[in-house]
N, C-alpha and C. Protein backbone atom coordinates (compact mmCIF):
# COMPACT_ATOMS: atom_id res chain seq x y z
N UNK A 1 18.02 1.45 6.40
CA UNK A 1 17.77 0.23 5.69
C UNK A 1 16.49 -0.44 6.19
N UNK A 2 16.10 -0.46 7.41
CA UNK A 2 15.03 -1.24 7.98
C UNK A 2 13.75 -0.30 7.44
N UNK A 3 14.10 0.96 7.33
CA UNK A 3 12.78 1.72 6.55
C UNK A 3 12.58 0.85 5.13
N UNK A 4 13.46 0.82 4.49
CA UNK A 4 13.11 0.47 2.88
C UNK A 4 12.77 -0.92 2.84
N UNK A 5 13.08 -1.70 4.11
CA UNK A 5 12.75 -3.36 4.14
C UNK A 5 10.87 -3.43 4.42
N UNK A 6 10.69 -2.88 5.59
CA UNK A 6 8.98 -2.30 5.71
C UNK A 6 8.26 -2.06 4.31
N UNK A 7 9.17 -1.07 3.62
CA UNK A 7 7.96 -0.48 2.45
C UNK A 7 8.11 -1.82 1.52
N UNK A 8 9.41 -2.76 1.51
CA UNK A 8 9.31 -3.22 0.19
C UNK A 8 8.51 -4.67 0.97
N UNK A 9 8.44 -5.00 2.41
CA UNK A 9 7.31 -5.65 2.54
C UNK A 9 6.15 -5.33 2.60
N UNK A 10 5.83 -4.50 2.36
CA UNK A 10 4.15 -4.00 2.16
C UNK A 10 3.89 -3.78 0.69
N UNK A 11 4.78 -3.89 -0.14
CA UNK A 11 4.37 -3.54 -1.71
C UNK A 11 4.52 -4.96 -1.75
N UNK A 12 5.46 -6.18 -1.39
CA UNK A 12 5.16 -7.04 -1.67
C UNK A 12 3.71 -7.78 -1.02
N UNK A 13 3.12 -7.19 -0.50
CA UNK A 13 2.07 -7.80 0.43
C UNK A 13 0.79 -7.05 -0.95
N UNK A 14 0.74 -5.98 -1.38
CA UNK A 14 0.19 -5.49 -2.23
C UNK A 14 0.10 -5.89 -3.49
N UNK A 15 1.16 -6.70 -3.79
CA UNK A 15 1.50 -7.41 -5.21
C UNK A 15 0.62 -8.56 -5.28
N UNK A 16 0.16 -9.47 -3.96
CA UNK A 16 -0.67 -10.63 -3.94
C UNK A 16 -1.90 -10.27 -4.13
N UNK A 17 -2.74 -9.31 -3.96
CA UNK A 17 -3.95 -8.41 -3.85
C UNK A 17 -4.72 -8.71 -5.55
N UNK A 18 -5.20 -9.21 -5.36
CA UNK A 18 -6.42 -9.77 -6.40
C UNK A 18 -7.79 -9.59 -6.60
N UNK A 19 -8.17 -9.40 -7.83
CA UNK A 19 -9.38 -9.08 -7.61
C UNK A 19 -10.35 -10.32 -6.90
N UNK A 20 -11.47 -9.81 -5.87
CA UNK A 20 -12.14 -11.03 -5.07
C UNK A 20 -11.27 -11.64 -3.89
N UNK A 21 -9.74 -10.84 -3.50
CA UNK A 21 -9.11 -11.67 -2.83
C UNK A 21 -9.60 -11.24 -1.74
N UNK A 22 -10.04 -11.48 -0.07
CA UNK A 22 -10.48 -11.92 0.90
C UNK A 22 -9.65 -10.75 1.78
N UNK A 23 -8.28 -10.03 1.63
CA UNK A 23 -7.22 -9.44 1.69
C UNK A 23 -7.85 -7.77 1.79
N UNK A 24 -8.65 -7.52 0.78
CA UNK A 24 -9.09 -6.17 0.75
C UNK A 24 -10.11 -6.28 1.21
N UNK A 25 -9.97 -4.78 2.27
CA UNK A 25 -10.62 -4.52 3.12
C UNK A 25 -9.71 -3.94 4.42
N UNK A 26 -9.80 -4.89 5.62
CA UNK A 26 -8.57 -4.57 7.00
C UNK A 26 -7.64 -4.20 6.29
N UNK A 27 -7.17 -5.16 5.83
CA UNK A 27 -5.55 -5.54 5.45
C UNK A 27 -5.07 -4.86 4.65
N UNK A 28 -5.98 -4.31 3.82
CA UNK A 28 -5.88 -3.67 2.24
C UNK A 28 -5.26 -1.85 3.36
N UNK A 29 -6.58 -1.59 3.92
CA UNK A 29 -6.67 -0.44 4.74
C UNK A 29 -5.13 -0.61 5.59
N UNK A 30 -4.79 -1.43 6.34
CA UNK A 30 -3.63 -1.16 7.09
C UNK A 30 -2.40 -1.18 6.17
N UNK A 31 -2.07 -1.68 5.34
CA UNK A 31 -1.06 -1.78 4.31
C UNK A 31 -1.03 -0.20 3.75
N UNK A 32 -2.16 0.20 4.00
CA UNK A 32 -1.71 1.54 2.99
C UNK A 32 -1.78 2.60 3.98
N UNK A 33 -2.67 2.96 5.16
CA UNK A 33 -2.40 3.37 6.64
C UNK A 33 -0.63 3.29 7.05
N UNK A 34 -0.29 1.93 6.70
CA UNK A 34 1.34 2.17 7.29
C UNK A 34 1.92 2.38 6.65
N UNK A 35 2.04 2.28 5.37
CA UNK A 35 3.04 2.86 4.35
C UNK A 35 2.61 4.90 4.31
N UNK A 36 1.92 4.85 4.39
CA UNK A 36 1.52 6.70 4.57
C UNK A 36 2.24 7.20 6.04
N UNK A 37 2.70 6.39 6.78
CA UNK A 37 3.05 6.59 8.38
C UNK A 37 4.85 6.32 7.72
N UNK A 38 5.22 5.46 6.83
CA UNK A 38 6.21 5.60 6.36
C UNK A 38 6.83 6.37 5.73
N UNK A 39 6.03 7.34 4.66
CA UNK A 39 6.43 8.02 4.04
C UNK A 39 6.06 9.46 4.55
N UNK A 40 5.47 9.47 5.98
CA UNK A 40 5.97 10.49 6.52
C UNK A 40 7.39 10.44 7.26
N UNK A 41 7.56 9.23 7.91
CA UNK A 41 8.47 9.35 8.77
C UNK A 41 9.68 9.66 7.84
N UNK A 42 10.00 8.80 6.28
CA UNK A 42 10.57 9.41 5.46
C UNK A 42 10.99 10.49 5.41
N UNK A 43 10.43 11.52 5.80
CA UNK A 43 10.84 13.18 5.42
C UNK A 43 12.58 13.44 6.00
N UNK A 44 12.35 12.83 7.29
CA UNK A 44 13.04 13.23 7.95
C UNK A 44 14.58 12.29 7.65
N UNK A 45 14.61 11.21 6.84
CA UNK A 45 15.45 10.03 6.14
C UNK A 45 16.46 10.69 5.09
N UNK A 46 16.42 10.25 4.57
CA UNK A 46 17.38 10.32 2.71
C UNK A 46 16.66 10.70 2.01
N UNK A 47 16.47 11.40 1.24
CA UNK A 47 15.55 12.05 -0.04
C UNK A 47 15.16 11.09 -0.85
N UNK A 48 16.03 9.61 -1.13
CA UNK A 48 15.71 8.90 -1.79
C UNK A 48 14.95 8.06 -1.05
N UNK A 49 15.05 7.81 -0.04
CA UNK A 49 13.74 6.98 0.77
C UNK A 49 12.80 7.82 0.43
N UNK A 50 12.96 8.51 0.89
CA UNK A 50 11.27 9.20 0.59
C UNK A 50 10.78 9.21 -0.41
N UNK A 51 11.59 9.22 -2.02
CA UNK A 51 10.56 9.36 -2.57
C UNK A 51 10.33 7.56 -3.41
N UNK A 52 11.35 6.88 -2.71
CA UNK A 52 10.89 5.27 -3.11
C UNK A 52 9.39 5.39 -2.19
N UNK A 53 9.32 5.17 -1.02
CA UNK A 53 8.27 5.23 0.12
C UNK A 53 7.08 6.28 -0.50
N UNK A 54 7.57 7.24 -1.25
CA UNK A 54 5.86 8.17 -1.57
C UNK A 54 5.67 7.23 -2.79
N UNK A 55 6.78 7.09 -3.80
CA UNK A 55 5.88 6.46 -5.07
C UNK A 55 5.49 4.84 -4.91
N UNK A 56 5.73 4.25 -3.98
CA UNK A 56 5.20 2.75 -3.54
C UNK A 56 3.68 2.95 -2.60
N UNK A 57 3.87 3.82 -2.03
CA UNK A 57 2.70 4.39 -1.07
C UNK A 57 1.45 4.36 -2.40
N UNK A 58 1.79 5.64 -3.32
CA UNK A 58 0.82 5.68 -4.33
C UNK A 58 0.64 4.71 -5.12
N UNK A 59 1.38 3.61 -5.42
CA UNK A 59 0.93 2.80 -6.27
C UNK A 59 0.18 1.52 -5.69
N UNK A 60 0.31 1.47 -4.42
CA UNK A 60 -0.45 0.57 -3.26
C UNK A 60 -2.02 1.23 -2.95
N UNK A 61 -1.81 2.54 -3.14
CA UNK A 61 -3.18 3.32 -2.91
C UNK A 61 -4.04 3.15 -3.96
N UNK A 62 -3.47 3.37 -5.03
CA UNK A 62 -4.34 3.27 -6.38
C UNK A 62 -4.74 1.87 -6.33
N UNK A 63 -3.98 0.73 -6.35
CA UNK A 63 -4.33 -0.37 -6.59
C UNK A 63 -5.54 -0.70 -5.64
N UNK A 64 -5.48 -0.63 -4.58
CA UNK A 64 -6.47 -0.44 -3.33
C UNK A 64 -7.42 0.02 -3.81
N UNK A 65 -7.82 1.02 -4.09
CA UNK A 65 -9.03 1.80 -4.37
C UNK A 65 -9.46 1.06 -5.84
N UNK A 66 -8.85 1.08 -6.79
CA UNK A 66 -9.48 -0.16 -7.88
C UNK A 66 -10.00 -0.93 -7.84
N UNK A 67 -8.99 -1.90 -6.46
CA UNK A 67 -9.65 -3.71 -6.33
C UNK A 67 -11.06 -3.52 -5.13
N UNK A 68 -10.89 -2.24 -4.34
CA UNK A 68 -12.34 -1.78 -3.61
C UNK A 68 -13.40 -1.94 -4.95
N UNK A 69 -13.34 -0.88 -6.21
CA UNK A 69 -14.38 -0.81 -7.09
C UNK A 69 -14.47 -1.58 -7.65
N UNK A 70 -13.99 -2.56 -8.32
CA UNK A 70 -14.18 -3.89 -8.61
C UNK A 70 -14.79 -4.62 -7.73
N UNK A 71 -14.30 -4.71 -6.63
CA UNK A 71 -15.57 -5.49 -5.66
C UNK A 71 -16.70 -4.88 -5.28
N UNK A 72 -16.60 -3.34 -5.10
CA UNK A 72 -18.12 -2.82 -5.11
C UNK A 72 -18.88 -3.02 -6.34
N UNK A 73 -18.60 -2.90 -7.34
CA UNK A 73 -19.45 -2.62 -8.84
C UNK A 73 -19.51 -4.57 -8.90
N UNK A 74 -19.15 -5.38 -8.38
CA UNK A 74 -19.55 -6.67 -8.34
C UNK A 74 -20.30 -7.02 -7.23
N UNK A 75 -20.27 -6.46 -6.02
CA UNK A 75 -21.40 -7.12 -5.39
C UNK A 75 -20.78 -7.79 -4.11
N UNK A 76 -19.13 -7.84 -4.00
CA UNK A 76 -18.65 -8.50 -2.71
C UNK A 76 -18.09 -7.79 -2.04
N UNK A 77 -18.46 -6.42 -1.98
CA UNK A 77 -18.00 -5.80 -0.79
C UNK A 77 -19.25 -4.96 -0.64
């Protein structure tokens, strides 16, 4: 249970993530650094952790890498 409380606080930490928000960058990078450290440790869990933890992982990654190009192709990062 304390695994799935971690991932669903880091997707909620990912949900605030805006374009221009101040957030991406460190924070952006460690949020998705520890959820990838989660969904390894996953393997070794419930099948269904793991694959809540891989498909939250990827949808934190994608979003990440978007709100990066949006701020690169604008000029604030």
């Amino acid at each position: 249970m304390r695994h799935l409380t971690q991932v669903r606080y880091h997707l909620e930490t990912a949900l605030k993530w805006e374009v221009g928000s101040p957030e991406i960058g460190v924070l952006s990078d460690h949020t998705v650094s520890t959820l990838s450290g989660l969904v390894n440790s996953a393997l070794s869990l419930v099948p269904h952790e793991y694959v809540i933890a891989k498909r939250v992982h990827t949808l934190v990654s994608m979003k990440e890498k978007y709100l990066r190009k949006i701020a690169i192709d604008s000029g604030h990062l």
